[in-house]
N, C-alpha and C. Protein backbone atom coordinates (compact mmCIF):
# COMPACT_ATOMS: atom_id res chain seq x y z
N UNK A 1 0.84 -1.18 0.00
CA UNK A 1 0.00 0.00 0.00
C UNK A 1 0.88 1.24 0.00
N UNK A 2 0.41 2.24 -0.35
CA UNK A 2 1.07 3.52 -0.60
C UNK A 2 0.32 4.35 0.39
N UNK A 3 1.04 5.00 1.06
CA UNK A 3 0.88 6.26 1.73
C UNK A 3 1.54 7.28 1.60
N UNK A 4 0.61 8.45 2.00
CA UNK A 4 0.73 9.81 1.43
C UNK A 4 0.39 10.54 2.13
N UNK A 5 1.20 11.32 3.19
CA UNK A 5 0.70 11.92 4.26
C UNK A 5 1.17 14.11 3.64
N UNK A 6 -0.25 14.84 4.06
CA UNK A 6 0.38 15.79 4.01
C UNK A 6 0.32 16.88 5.12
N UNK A 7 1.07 16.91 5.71
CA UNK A 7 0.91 18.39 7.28
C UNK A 7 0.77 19.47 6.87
N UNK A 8 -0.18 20.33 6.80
CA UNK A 8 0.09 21.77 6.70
C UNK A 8 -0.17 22.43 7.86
N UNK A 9 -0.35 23.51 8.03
CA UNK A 9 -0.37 24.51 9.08
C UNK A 9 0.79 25.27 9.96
N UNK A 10 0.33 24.92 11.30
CA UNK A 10 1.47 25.54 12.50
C UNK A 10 1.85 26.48 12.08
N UNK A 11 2.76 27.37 13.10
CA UNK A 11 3.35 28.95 12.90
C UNK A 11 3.65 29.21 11.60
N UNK A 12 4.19 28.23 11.14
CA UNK A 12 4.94 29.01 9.72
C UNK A 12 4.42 28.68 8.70
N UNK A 13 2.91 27.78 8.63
CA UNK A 13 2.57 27.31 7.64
C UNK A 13 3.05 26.54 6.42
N UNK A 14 4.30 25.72 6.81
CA UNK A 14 4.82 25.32 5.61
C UNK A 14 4.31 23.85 5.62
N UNK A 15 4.15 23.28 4.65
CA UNK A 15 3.12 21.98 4.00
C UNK A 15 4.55 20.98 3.94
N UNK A 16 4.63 19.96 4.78
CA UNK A 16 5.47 18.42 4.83
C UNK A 16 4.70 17.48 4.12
N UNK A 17 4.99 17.14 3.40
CA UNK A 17 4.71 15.92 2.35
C UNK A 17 5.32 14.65 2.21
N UNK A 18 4.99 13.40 2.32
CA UNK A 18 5.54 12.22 2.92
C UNK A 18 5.13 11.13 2.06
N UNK A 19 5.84 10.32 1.49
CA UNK A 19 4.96 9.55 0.35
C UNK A 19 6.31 7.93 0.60
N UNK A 20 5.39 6.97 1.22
CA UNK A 20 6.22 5.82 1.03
C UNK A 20 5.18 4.55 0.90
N UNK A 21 5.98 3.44 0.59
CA UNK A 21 5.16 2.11 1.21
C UNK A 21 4.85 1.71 2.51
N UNK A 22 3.66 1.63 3.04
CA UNK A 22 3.49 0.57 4.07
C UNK A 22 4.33 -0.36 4.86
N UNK A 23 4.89 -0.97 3.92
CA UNK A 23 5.88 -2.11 4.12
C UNK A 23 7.31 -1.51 4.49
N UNK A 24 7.22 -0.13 4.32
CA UNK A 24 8.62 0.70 5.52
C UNK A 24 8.35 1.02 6.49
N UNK A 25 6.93 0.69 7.34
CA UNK A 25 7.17 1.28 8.42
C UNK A 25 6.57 -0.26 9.38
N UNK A 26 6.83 0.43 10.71
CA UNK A 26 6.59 -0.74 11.33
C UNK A 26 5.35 -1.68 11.53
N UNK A 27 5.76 -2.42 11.92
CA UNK A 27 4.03 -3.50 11.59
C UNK A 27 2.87 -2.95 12.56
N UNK A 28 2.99 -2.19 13.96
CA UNK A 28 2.08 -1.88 14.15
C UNK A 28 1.23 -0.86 13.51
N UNK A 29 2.26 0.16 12.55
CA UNK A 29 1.72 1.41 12.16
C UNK A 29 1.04 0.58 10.71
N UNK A 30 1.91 -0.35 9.94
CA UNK A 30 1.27 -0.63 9.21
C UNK A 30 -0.39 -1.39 9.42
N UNK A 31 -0.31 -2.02 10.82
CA UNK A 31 -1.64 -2.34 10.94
C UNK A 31 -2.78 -1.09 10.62
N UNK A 32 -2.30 0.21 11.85
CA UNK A 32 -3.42 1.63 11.23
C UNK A 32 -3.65 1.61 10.28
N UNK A 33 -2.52 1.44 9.30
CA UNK A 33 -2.80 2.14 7.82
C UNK A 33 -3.74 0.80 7.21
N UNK A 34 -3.75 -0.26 7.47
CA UNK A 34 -4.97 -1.55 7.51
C UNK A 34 -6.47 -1.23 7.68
N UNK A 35 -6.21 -0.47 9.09
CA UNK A 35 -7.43 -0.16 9.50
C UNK A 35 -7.84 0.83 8.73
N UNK A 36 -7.24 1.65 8.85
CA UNK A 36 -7.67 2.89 7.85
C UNK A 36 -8.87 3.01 6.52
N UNK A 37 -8.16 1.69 6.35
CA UNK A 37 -8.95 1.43 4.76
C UNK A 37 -10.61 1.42 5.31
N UNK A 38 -10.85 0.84 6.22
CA UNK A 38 -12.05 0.47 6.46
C UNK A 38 -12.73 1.52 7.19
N UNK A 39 -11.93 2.00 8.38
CA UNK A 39 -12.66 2.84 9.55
C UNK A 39 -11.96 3.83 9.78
N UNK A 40 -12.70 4.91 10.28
CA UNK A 40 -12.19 6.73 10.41
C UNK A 40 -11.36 6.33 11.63
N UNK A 41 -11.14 5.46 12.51
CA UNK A 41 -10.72 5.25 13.89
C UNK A 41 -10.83 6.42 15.26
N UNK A 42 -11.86 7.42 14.51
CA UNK A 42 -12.52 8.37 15.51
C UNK A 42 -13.19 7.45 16.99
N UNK A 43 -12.82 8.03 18.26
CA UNK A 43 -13.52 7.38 18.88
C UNK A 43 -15.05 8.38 19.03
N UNK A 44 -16.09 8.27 19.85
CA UNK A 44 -17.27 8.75 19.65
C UNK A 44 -17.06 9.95 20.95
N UNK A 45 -17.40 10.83 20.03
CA UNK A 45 -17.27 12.54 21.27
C UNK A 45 -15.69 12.48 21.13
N UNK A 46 -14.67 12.33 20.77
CA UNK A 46 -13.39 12.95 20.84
C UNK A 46 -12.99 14.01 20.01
N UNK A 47 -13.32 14.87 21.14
CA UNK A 47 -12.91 16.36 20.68
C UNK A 47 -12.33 17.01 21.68
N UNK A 48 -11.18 17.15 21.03
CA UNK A 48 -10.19 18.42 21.97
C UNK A 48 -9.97 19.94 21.15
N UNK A 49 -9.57 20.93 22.51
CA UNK A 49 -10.04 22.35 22.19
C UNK A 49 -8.39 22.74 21.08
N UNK A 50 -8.64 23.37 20.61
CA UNK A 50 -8.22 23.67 19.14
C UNK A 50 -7.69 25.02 19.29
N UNK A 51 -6.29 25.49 18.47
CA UNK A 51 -5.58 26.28 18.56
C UNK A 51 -5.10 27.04 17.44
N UNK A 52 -5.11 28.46 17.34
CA UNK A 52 -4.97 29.11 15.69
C UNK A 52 -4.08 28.46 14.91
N UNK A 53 -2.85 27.62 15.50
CA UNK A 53 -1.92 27.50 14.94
C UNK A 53 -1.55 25.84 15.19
N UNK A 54 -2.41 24.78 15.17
CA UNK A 54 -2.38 23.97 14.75
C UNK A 54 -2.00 23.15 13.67
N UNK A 55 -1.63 21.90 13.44
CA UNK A 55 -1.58 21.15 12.17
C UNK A 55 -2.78 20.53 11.76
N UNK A 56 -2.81 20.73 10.75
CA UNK A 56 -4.02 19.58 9.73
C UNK A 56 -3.32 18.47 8.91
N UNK A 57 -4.07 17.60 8.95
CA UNK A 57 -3.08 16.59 8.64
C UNK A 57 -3.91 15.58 7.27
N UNK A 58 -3.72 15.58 6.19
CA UNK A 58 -4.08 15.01 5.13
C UNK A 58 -3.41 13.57 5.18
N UNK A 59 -4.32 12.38 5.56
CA UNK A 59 -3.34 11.05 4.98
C UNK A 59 -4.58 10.33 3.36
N UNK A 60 -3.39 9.83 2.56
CA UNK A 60 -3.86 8.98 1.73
C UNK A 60 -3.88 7.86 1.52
N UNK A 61 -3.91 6.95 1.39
CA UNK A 61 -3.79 5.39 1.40
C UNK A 61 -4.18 4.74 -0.11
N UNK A 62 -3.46 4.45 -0.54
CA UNK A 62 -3.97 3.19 -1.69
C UNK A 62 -3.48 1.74 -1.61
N UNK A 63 -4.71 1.48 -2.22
CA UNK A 63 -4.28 0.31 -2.41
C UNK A 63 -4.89 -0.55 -3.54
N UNK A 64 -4.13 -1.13 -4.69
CA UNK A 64 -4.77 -1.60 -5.99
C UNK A 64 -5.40 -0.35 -6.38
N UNK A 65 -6.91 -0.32 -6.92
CA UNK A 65 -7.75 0.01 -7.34
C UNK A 65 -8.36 1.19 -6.07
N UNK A 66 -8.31 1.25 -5.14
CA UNK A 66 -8.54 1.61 -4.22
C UNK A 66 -7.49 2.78 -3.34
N UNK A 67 -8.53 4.04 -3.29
CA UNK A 67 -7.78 5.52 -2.05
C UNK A 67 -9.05 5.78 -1.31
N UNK A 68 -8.35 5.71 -0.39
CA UNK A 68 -8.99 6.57 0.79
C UNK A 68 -8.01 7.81 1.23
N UNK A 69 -9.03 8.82 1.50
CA UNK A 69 -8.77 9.32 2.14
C UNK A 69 -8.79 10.15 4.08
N UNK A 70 -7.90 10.42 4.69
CA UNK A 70 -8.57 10.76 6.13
C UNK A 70 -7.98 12.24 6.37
N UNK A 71 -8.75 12.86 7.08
CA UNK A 71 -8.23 14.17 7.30
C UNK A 71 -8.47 14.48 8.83
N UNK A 72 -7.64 15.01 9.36
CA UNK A 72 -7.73 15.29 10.80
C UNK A 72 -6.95 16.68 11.03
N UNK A 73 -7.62 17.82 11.87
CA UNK A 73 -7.27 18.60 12.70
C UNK A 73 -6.49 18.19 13.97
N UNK A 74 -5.55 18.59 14.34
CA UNK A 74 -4.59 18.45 15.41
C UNK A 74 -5.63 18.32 16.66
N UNK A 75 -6.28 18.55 16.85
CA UNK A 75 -6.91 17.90 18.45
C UNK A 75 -8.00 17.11 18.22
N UNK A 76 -7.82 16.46 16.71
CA UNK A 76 -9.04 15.26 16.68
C UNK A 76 -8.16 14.34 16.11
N UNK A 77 -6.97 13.91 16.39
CA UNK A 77 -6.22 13.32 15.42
C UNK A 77 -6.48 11.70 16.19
N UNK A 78 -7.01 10.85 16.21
CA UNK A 78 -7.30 9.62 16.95
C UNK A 78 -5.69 9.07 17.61
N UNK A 79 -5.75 8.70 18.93
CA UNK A 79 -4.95 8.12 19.82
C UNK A 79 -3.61 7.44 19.11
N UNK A 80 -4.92 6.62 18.30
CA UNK A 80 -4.13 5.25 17.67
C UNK A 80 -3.07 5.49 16.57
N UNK A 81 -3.49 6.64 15.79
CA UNK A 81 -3.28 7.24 14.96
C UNK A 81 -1.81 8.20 15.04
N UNK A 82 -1.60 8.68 16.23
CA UNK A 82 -0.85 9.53 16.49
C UNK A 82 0.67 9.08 16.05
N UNK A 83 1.01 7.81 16.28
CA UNK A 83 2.37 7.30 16.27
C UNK A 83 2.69 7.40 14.68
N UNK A 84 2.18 6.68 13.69
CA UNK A 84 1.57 6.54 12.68
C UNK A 84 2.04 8.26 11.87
N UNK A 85 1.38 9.24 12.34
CA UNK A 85 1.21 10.66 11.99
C UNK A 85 2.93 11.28 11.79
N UNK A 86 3.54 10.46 13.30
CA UNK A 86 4.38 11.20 14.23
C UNK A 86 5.54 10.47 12.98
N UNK A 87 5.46 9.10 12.63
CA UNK A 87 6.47 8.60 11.55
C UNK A 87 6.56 9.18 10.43
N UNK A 88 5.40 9.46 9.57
CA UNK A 88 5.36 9.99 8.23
C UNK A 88 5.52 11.61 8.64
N UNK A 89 5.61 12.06 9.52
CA UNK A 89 6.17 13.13 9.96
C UNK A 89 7.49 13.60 10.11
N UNK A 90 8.48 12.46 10.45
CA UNK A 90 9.53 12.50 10.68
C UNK A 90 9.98 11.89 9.35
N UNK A 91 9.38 11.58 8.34
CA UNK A 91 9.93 11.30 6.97
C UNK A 91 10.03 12.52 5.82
N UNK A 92 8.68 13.37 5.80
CA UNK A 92 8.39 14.80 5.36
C UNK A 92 9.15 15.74 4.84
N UNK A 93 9.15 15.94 3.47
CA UNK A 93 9.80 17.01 3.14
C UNK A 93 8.94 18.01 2.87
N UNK A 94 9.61 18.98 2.87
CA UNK A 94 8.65 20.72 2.27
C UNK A 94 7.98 20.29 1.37
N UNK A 95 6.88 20.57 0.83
CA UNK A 95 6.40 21.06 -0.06
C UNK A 95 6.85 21.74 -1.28
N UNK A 96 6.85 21.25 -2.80
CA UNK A 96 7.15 21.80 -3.90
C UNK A 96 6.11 22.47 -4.49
């Protein structure tokens, strides 16, 4: 599967863009990106209070024939999700 993560926002607004296989990251994260396909992994009422200068966070997923997409604001970003975010984060280059 292909993933495609994109961060924009925070102070300086500059957009991190992250694009690898599945199969580079670790098996639990690759499980999320499993889940993903199927379920938003929102839990029910999770909402935290929100800040001008937050990240938004664009992920993509394919697979075959098949994209999903998920989008999350920085204080709705699901639990499970976070580690997952925090990798293709630390892979990220600027924006072209």
């Amino acid at each position: 599967m292909q993933v495609r993560l994109v961060r924009s926002g925070g102070l300086v607004g500059l957009d991190l863009v992250a694009t690898l296989d599945s199969s580079d990251l670790p098996t639990d994260q690759q499980d999320v990106v499993s889940r993903l396909l199927t379920e938003d992994l929102r839990g029910p009422g999770i909402r935290r209070p929100g800040g001008a200068d937050q990240f938004s966070y664009q992920l993509e997923i394919q697979h075959g024939e098949c994209t999903v997409r998920r989008h999350w604001q920085e204080p709705e970003v699901p639990e499970a999700v976070r580690p997952l975010l925090a990798a293709l984060t630390r892979r990220a280059k600027p924006a072209r």
